[in-house]
PDB file of N, CA and C in Angstrom:
ATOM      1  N   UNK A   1       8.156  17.850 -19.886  1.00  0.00           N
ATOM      2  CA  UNK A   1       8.577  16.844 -18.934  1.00  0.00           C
ATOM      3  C   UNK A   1       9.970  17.147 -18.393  1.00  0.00           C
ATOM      4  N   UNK A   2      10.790  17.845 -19.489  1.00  0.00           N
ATOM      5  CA  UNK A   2      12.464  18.263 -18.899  1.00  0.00           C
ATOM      6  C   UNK A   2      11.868  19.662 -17.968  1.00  0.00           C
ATOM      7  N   UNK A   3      11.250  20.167 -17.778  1.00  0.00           N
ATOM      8  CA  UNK A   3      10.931  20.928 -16.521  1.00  0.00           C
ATOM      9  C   UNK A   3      10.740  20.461 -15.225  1.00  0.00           C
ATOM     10  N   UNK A   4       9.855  19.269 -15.126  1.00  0.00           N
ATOM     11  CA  UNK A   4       9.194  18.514 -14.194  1.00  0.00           C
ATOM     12  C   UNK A   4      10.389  18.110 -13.561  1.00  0.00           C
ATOM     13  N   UNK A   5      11.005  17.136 -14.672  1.00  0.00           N
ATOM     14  CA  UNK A   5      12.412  16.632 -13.848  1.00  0.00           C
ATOM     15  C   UNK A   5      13.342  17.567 -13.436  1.00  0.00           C
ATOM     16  N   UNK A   6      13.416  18.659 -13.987  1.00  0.00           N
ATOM     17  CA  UNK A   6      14.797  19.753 -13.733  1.00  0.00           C
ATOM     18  C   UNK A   6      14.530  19.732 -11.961  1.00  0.00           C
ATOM     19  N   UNK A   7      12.899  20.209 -11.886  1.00  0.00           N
ATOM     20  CA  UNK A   7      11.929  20.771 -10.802  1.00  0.00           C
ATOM     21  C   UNK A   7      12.720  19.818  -9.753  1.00  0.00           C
ATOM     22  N   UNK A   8      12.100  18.784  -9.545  1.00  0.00           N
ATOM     23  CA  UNK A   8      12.515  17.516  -8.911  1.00  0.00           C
ATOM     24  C   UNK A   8      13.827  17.526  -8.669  1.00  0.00           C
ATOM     25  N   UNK A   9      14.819  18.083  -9.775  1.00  0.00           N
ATOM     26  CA  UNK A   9      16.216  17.502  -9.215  1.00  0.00           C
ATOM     27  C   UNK A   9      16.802  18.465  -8.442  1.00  0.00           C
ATOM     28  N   UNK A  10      16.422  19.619  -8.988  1.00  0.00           N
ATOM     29  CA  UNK A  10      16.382  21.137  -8.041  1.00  0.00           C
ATOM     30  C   UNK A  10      16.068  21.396  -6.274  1.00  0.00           C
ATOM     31  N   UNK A  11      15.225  20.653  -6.244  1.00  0.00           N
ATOM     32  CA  UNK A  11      14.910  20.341  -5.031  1.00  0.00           C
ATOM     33  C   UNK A  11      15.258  19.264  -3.922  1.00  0.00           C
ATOM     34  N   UNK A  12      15.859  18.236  -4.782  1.00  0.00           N
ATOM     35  CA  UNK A  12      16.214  17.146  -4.160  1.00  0.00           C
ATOM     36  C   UNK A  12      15.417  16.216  -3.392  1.00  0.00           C
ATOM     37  N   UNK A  13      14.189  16.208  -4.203  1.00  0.00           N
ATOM     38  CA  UNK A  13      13.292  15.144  -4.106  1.00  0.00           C
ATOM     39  C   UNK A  13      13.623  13.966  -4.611  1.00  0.00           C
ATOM     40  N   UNK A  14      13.083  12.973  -4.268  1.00  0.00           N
ATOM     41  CA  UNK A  14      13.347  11.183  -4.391  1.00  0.00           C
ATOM     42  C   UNK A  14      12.384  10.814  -4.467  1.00  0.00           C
ATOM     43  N   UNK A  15      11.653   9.602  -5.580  1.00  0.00           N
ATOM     44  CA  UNK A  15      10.836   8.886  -5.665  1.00  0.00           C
ATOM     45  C   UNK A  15      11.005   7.940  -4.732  1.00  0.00           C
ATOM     46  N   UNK A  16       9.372   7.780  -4.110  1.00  0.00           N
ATOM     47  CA  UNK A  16       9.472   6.544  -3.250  1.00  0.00           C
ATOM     48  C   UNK A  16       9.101   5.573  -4.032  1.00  0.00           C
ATOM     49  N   UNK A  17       9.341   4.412  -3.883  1.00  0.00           N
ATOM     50  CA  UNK A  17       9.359   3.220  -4.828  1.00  0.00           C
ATOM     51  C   UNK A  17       8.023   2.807  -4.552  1.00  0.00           C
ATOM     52  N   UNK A  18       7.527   2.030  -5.676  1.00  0.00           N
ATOM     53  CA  UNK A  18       5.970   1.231  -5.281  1.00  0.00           C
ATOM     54  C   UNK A  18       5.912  -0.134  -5.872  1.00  0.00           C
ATOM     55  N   UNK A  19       4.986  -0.573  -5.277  1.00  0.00           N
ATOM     56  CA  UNK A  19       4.648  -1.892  -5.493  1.00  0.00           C
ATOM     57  C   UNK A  19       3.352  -2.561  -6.644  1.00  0.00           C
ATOM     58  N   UNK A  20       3.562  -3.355  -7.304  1.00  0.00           N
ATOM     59  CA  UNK A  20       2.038  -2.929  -7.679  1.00  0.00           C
ATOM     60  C   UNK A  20       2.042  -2.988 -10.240  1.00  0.00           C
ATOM     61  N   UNK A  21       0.633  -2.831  -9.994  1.00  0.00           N
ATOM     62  CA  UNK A  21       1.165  -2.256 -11.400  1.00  0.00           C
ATOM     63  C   UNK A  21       1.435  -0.649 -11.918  1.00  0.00           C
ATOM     64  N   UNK A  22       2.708  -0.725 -12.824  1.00  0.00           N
ATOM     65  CA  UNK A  22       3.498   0.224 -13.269  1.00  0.00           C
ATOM     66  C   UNK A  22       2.614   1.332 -13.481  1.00  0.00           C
ATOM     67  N   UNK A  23       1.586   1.222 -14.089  1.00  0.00           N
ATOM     68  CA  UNK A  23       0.304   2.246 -14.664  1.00  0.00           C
ATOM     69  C   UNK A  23      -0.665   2.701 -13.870  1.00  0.00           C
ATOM     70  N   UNK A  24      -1.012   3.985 -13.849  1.00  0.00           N
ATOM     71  CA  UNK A  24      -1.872   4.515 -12.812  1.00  0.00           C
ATOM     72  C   UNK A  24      -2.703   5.415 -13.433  1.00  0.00           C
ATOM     73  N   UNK A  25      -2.931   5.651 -14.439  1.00  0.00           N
ATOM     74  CA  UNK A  25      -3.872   5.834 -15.211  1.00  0.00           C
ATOM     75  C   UNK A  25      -4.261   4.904 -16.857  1.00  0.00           C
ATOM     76  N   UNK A  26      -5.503   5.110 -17.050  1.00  0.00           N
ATOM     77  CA  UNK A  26      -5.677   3.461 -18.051  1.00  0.00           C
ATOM     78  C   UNK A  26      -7.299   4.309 -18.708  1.00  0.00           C
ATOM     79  N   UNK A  27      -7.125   4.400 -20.127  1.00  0.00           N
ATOM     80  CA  UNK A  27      -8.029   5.221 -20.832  1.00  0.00           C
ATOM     81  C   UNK A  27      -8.327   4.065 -22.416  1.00  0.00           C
ATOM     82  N   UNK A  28      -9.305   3.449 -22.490  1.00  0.00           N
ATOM     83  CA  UNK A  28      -9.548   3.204 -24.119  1.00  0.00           C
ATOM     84  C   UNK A  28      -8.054   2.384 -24.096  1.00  0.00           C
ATOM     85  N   UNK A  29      -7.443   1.352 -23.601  1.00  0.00           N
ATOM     86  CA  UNK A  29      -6.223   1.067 -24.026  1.00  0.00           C
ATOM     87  C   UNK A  29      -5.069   1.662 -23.502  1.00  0.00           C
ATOM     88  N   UNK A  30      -5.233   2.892 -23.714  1.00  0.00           N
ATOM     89  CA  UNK A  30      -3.631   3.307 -23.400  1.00  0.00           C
ATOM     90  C   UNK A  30      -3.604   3.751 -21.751  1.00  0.00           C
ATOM     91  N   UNK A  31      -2.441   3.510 -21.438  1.00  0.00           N
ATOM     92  CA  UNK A  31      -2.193   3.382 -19.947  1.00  0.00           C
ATOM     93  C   UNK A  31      -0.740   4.211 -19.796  1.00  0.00           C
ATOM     94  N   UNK A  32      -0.779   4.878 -18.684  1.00  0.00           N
ATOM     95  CA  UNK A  32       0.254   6.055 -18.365  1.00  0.00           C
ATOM     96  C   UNK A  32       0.353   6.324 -16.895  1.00  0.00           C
ATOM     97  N   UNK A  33       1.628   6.448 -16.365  1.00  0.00           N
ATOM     98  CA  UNK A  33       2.112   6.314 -15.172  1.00  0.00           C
ATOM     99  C   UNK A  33       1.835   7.873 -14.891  1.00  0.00           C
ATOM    100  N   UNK A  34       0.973   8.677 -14.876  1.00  0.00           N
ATOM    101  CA  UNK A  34       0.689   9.734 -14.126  1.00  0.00           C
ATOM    102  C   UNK A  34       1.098  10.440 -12.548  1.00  0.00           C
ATOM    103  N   UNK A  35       0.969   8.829 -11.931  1.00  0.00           N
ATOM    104  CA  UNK A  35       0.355   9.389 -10.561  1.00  0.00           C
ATOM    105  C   UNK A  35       1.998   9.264 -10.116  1.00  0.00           C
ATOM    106  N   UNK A  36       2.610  10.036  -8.943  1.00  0.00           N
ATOM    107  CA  UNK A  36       3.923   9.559  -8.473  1.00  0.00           C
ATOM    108  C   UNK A  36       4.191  10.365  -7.656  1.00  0.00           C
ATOM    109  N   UNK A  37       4.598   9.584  -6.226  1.00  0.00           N
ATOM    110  CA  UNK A  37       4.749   9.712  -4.981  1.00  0.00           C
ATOM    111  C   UNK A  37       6.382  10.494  -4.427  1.00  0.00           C
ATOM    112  N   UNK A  38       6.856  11.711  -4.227  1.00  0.00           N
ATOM    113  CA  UNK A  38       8.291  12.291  -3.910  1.00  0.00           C
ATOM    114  C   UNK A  38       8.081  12.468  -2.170  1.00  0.00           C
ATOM    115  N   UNK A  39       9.674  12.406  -1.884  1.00  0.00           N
ATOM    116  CA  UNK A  39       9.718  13.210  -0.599  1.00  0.00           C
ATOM    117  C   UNK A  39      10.889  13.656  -0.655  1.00  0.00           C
ATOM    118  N   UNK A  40      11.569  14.229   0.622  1.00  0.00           N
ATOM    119  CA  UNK A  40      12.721  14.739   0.535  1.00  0.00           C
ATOM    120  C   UNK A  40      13.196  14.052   1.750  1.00  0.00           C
ATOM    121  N   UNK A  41      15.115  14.084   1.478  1.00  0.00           N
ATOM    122  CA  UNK A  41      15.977  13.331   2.215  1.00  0.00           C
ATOM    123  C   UNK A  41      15.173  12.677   3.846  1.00  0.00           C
ATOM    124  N   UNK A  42      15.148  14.595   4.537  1.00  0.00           N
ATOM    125  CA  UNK A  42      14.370  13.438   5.808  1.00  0.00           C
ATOM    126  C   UNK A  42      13.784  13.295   6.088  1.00  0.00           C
ATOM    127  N   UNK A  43      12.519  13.231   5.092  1.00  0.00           N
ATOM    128  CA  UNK A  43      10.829  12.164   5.394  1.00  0.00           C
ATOM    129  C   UNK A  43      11.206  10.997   5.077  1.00  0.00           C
ATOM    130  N   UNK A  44      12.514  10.614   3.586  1.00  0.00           N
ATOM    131  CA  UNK A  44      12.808   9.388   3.624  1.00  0.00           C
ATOM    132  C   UNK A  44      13.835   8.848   5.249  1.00  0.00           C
ATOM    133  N   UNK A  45      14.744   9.407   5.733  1.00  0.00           N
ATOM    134  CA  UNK A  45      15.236   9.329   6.724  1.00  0.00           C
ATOM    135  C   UNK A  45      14.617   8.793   8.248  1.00  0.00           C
ATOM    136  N   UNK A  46      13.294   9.311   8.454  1.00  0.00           N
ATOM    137  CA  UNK A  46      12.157   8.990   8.800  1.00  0.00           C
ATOM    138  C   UNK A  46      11.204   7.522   8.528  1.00  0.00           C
ATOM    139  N   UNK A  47      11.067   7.397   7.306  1.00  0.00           N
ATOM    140  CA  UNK A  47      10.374   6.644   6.657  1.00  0.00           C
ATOM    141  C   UNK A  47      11.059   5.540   6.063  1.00  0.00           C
ATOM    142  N   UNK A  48      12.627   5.357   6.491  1.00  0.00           N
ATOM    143  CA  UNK A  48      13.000   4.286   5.230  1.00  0.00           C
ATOM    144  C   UNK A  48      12.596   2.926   4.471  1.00  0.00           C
ATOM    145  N   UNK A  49      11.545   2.491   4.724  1.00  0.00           N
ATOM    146  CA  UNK A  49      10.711   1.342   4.340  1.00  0.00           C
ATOM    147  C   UNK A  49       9.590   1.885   3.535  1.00  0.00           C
ATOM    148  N   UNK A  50       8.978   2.977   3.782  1.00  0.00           N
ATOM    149  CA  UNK A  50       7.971   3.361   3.207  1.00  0.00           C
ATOM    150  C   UNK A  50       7.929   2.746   1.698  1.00  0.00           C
ATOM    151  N   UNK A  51       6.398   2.464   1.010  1.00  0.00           N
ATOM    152  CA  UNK A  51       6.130   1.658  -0.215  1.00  0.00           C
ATOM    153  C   UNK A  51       4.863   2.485  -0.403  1.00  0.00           C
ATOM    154  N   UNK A  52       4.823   3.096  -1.924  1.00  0.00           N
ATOM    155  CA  UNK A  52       3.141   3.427  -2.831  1.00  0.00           C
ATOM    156  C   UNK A  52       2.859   2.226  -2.994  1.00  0.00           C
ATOM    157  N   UNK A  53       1.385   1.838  -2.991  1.00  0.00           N
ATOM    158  CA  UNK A  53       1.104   0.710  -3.809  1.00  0.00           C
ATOM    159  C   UNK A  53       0.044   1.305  -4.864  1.00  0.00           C
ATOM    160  N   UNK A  54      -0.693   0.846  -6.001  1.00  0.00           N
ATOM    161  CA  UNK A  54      -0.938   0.641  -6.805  1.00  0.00           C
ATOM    162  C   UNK A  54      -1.936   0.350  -6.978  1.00  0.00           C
ATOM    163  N   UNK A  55      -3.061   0.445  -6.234  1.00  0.00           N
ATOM    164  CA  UNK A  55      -4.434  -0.534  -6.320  1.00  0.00           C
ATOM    165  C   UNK A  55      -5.238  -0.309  -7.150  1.00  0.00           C
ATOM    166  N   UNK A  56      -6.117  -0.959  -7.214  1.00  0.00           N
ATOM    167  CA  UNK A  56      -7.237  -1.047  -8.391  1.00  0.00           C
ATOM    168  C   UNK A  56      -7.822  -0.121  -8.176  1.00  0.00           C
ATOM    169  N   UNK A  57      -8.651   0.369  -9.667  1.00  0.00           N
ATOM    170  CA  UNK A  57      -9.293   1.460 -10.430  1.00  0.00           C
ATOM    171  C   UNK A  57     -10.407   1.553  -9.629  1.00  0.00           C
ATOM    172  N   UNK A  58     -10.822   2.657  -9.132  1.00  0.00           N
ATOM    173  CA  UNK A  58     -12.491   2.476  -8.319  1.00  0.00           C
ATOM    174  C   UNK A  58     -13.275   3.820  -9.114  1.00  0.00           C
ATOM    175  N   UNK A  59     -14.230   3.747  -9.790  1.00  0.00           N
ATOM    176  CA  UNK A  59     -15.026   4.701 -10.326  1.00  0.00           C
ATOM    177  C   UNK A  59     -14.384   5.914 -11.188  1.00  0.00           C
ATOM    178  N   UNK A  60     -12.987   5.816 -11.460  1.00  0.00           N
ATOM    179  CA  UNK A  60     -11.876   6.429 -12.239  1.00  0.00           C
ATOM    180  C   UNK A  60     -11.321   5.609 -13.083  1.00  0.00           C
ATOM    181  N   UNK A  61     -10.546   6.291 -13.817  1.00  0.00           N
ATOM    182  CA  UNK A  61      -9.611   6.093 -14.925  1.00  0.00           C
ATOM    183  C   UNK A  61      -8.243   6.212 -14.002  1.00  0.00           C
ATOM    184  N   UNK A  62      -8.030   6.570 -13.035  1.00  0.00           N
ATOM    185  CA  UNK A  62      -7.017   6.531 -12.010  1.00  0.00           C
ATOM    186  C   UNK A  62      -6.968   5.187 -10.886  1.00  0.00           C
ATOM    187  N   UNK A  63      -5.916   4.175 -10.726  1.00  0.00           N
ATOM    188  CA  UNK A  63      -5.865   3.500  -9.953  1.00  0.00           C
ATOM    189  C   UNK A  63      -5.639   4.298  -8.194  1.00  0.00           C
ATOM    190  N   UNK A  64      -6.310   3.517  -7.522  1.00  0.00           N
ATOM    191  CA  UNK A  64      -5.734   4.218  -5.945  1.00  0.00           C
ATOM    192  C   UNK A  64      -4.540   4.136  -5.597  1.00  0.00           C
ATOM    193  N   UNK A  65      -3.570   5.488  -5.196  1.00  0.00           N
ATOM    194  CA  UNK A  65      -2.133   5.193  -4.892  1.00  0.00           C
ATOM    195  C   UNK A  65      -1.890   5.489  -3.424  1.00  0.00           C
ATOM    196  N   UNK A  66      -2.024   4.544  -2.418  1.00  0.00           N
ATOM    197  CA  UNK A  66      -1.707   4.389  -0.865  1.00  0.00           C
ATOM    198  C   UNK A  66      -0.269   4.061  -0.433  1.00  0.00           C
ATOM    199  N   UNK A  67       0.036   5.450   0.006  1.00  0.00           N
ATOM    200  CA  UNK A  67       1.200   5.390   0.829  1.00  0.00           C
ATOM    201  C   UNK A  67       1.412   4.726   2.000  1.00  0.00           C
ATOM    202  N   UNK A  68       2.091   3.442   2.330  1.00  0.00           N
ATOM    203  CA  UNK A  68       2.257   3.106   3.757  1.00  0.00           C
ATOM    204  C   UNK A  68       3.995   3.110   3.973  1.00  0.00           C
ATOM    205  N   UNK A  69       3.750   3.848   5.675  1.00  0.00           N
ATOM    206  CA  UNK A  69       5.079   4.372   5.487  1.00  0.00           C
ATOM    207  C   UNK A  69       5.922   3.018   6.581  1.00  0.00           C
ATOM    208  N   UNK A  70       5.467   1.934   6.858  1.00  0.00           N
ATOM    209  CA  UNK A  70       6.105   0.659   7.512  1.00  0.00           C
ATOM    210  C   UNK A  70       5.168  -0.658   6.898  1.00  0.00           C
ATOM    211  N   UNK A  71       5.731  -0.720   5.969  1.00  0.00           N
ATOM    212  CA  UNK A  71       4.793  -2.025   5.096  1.00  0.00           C
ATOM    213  C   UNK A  71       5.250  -3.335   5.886  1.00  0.00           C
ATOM    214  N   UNK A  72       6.676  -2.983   6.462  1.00  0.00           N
ATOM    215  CA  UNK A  72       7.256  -4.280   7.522  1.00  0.00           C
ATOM    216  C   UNK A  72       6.397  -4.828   8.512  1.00  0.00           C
ATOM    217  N   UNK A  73       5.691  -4.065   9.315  1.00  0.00           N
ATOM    218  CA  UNK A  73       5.128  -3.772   9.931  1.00  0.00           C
ATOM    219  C   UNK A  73       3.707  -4.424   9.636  1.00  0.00           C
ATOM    220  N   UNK A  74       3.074  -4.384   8.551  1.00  0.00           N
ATOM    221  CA  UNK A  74       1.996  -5.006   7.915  1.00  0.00           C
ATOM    222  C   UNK A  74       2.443  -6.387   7.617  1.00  0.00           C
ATOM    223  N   UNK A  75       3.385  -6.552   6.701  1.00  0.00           N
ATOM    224  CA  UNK A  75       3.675  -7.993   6.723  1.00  0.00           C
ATOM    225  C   UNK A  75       3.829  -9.194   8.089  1.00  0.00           C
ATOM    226  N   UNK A  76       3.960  -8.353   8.904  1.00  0.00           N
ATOM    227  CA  UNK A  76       4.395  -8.787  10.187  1.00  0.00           C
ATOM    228  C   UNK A  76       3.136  -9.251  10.533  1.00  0.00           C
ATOM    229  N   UNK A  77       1.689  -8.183  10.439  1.00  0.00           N
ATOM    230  CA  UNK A  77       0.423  -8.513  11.359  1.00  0.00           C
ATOM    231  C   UNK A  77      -0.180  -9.328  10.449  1.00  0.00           C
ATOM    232  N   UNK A  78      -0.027  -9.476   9.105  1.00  0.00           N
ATOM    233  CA  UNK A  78      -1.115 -10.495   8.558  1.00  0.00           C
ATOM    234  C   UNK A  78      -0.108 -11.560   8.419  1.00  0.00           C
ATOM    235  N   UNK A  79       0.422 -11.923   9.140  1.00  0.00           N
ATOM    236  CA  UNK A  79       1.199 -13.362   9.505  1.00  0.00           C
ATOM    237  C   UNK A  79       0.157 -13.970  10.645  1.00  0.00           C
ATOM    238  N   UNK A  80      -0.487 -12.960  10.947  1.00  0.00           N
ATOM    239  CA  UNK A  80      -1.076 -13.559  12.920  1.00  0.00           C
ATOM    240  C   UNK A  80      -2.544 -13.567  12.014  1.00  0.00           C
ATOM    241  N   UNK A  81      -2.716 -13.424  11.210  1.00  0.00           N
ATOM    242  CA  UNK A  81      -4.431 -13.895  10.808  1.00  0.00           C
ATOM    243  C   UNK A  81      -4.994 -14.953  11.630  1.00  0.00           C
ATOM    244  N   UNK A  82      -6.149 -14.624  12.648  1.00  0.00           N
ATOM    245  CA  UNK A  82      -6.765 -15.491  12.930  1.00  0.00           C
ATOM    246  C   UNK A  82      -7.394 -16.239  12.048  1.00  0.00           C
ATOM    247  N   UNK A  83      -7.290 -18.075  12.469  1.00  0.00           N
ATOM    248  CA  UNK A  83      -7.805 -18.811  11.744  1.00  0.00           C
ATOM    249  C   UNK A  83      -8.962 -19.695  13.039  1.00  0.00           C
ATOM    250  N   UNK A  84     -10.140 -19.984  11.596  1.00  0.00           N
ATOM    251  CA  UNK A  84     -11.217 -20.531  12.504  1.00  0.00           C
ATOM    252  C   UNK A  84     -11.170 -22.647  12.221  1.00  0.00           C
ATOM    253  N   UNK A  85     -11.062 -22.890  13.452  1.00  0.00           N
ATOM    254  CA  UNK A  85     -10.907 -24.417  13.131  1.00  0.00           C
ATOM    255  C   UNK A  85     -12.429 -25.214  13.940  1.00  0.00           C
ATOM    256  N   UNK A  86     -13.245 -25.380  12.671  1.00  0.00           N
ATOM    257  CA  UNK A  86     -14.360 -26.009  12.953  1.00  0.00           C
ATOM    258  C   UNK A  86     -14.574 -27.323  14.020  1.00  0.00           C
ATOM    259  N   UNK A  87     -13.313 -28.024  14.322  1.00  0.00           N
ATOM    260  CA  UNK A  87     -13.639 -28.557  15.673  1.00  0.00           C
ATOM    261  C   UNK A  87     -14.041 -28.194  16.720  1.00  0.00           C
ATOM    262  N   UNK A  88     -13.338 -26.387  16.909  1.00  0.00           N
ATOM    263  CA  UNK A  88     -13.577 -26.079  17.806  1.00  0.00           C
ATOM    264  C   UNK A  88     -15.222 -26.331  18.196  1.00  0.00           C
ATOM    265  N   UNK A  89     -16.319 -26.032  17.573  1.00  0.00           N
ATOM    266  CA  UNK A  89     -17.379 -26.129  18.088  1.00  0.00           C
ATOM    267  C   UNK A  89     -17.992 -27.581  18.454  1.00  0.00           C
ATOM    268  N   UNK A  90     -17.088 -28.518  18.642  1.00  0.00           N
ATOM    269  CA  UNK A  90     -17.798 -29.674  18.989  1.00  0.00           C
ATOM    270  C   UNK A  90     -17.200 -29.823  20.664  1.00  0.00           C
ATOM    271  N   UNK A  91     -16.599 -28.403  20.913  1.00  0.00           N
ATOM    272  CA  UNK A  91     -15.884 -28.446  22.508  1.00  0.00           C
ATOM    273  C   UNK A  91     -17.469 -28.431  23.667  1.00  0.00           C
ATOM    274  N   UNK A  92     -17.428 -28.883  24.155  1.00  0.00           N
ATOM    275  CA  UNK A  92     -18.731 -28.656  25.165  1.00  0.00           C
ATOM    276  C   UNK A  92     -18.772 -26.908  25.330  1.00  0.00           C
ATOM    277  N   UNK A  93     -17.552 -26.402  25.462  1.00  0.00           N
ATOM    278  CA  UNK A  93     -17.346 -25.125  26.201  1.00  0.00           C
ATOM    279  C   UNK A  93     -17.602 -24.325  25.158  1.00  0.00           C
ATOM    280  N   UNK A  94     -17.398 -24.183  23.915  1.00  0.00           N
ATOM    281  CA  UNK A  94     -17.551 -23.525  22.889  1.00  0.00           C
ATOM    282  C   UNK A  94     -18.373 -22.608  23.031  1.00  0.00           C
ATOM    283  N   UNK A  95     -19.509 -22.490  22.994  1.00  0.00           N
ATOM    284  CA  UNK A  95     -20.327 -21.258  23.452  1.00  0.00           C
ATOM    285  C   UNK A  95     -20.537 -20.270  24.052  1.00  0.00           C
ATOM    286  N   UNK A  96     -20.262 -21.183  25.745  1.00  0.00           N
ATOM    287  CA  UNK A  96     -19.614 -19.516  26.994  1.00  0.00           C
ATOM    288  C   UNK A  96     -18.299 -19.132  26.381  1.00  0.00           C
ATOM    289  N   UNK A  97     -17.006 -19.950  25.691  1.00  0.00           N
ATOM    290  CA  UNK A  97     -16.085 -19.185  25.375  1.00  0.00           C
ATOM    291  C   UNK A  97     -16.336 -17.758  24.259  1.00  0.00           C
ATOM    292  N   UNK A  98     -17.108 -17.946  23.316  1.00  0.00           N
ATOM    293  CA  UNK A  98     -17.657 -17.248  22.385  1.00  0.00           C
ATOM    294  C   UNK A  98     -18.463 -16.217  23.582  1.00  0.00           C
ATOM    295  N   UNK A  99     -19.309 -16.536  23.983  1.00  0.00           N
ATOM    296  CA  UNK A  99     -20.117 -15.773  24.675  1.00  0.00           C
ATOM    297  C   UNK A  99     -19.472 -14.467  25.321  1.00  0.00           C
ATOM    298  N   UNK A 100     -18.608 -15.787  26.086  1.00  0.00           N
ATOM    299  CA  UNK A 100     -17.490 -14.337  27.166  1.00  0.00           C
ATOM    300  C   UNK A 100     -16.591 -13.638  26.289  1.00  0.00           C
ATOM    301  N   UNK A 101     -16.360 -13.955  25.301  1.00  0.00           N
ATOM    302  CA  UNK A 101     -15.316 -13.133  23.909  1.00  0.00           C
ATOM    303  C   UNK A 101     -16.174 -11.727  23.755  1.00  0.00           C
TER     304      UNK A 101
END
């Protein structure tokens, strides 16, 4: 592991930070941060918001690790979630509006 890190510091790579749970691999109990996301000065320079997240296990012993490099940006669009308000369909018009949509 003092190689890995020497490697890393040698180069002047930076962990990008993540969100999420700490563990990214999970076996019989024991669980170990395997998976981990580097770049260098100017992809972060580029990217300064960028976030790994952490997601759930799919057909592995490895959780999915998705890089998004403007998570601001996401927080921003699922603020505008369309919402459906069941009055609407008691509008006479309701239908051609749907229709013409």
């Amino acid at each position: 592991m003092k190689q890995f890190k020497d490697c890393i510091d040698d180069t002047g790579l930076m962990e990008v930070s993540f969100q999420g749970d700490r563990f990214t691999w999970e076996r019989t109990g024991l669980k170990e941060r395997l998976d981990w996301v580097f770049c260098n000065f100017a992809w972060f320079a580029q990217f300064p918001n960028a976030k790994v997240s952490h997601e759930l296990k799919f057909k592995s012993d490895h959780r999915v690790v998705i890089l998004n490099t403007d998570p601001i940006v996401d927080k921003q669009r699922n603020k505008r979630n369309f919402r459906y308000q069941a009055a609407w369909c008691m509008e006479e018009s309701f239908s051609d509006v749907v229709a013409g949509a």
